[in-house]
PDB file of N, CA and C in Angstrom:
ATOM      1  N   UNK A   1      75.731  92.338 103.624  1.00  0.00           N
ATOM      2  CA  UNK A   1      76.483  93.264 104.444  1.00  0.00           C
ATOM      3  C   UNK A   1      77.844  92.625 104.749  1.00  0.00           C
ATOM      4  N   UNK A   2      78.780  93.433 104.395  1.00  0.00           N
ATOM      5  CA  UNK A   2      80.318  92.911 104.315  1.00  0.00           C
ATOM      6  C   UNK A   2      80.986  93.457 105.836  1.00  0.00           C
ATOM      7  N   UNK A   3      81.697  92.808 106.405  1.00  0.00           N
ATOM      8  CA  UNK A   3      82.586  92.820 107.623  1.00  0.00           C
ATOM      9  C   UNK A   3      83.625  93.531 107.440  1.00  0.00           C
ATOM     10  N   UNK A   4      83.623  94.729 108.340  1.00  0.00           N
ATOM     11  CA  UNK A   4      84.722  96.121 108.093  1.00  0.00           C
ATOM     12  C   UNK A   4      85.770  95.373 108.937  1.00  0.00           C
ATOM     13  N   UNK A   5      86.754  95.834 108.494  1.00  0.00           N
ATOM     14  CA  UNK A   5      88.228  95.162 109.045  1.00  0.00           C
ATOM     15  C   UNK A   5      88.900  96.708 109.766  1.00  0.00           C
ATOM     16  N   UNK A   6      89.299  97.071 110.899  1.00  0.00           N
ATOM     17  CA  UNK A   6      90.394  98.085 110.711  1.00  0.00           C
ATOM     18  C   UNK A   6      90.940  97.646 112.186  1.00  0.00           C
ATOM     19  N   UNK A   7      92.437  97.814 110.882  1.00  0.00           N
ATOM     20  CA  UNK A   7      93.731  97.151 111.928  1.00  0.00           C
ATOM     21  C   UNK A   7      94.551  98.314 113.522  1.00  0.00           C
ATOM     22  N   UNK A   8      94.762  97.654 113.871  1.00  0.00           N
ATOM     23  CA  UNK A   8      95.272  98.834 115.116  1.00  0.00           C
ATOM     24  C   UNK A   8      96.448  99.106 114.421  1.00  0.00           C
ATOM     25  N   UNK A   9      96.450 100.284 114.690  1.00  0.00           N
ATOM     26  CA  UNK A   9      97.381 101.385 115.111  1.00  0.00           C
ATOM     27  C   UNK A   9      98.536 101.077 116.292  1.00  0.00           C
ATOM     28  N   UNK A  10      99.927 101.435 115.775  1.00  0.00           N
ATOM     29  CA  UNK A  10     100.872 101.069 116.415  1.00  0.00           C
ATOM     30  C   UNK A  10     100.677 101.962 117.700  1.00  0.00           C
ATOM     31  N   UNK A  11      99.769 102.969 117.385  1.00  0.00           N
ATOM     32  CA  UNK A  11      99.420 103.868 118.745  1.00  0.00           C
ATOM     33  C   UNK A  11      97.891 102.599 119.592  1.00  0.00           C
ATOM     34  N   UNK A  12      97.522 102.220 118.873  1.00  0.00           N
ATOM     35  CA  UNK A  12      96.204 101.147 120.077  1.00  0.00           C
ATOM     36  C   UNK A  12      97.234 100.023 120.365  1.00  0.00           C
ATOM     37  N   UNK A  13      98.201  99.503 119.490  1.00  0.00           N
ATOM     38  CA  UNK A  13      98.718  98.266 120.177  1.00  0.00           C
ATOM     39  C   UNK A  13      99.778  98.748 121.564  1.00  0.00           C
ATOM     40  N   UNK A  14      99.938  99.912 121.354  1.00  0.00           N
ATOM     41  CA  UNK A  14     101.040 100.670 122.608  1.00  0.00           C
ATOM     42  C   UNK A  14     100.539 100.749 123.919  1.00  0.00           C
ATOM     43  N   UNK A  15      99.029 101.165 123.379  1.00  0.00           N
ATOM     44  CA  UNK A  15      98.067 101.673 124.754  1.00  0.00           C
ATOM     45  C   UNK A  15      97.416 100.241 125.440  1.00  0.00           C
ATOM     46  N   UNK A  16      97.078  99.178 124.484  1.00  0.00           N
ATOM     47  CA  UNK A  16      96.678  97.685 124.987  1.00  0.00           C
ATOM     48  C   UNK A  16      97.542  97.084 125.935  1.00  0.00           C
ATOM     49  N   UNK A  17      98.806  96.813 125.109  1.00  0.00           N
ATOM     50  CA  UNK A  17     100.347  96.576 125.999  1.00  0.00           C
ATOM     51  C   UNK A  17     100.423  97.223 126.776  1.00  0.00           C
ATOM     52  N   UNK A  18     100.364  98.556 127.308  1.00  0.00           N
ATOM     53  CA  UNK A  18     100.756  99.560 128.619  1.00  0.00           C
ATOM     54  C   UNK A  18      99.207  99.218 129.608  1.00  0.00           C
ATOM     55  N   UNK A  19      98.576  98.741 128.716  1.00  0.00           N
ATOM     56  CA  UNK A  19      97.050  98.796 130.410  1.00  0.00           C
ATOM     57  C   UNK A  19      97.294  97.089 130.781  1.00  0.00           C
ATOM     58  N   UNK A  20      97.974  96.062 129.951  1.00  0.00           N
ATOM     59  CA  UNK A  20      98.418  94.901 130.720  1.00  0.00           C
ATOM     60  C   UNK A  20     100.135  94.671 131.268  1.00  0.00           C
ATOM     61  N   UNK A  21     100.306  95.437 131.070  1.00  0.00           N
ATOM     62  CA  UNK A  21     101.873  95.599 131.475  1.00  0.00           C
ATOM     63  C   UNK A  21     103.122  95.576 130.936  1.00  0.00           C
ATOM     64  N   UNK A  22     103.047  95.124 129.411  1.00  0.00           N
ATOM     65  CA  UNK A  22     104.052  94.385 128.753  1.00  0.00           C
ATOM     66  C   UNK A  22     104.864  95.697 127.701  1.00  0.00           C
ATOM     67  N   UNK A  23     106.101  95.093 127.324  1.00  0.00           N
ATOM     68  CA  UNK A  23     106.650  95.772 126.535  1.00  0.00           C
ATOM     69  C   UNK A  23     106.650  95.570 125.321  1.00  0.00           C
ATOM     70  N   UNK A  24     106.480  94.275 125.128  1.00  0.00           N
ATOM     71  CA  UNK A  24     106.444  93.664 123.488  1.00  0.00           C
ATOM     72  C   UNK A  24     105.454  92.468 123.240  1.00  0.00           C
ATOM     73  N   UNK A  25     104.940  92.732 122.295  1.00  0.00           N
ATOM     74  CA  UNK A  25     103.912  91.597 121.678  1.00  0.00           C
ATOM     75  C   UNK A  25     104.814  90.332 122.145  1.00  0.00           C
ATOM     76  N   UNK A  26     105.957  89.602 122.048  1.00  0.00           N
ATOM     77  CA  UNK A  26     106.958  88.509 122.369  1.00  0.00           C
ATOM     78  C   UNK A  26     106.611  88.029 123.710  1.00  0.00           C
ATOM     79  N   UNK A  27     105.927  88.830 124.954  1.00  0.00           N
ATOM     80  CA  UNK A  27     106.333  89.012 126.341  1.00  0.00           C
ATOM     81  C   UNK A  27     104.691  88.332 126.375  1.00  0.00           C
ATOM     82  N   UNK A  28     103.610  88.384 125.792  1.00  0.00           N
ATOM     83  CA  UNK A  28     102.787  87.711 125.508  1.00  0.00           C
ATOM     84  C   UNK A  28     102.873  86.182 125.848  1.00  0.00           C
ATOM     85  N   UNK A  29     103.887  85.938 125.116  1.00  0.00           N
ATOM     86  CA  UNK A  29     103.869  84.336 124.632  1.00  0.00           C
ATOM     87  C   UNK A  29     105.043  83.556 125.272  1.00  0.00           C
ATOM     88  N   UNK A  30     105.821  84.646 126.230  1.00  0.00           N
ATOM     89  CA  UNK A  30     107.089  84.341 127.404  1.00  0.00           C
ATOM     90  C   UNK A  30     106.593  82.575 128.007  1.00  0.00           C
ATOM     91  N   UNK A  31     105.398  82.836 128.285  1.00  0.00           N
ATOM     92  CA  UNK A  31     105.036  81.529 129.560  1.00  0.00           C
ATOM     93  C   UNK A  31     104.574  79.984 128.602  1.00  0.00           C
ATOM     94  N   UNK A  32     105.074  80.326 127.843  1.00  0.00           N
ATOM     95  CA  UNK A  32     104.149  79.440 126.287  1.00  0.00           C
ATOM     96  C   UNK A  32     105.349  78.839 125.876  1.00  0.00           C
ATOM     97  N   UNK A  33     105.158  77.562 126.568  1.00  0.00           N
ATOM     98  CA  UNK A  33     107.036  76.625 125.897  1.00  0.00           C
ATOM     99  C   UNK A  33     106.777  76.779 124.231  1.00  0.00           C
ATOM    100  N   UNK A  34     108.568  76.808 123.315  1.00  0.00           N
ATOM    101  CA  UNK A  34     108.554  76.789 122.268  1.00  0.00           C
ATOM    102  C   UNK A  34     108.136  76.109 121.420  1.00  0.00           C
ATOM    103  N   UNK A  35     107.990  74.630 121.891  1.00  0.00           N
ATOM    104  CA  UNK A  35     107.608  73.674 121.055  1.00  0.00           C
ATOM    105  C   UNK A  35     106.040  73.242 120.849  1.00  0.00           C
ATOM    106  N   UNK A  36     105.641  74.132 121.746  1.00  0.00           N
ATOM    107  CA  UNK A  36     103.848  74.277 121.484  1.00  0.00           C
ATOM    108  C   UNK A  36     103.257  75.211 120.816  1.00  0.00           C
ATOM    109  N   UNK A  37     103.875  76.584 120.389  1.00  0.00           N
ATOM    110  CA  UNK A  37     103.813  77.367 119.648  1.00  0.00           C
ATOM    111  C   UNK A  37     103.338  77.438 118.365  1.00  0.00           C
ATOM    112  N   UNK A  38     102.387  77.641 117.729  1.00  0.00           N
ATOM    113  CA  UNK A  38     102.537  77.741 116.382  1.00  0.00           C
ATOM    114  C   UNK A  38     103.281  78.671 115.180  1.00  0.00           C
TER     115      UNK A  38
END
């Protein structure tokens, strides 16, 4: 039995971001110094 993949929708990543507050996937990773980043 093989593992179904299905990717979000620019409409689920809109609605994820709007129920935690943010405007952009970027705003995520705001508190995350650059040089630890991958």
């Amino acid at each position: 039995m093989g593992i179904s993949y299905l990717p979000n929708t620019d409409e689920d990543r809109r609605a994820m971001m709007a129920a935690i507050g943010i405007r952009s996937i970027d705003e995520l990773f705001a508190d995350i110094p650059e040089e630890v980043r991958l």
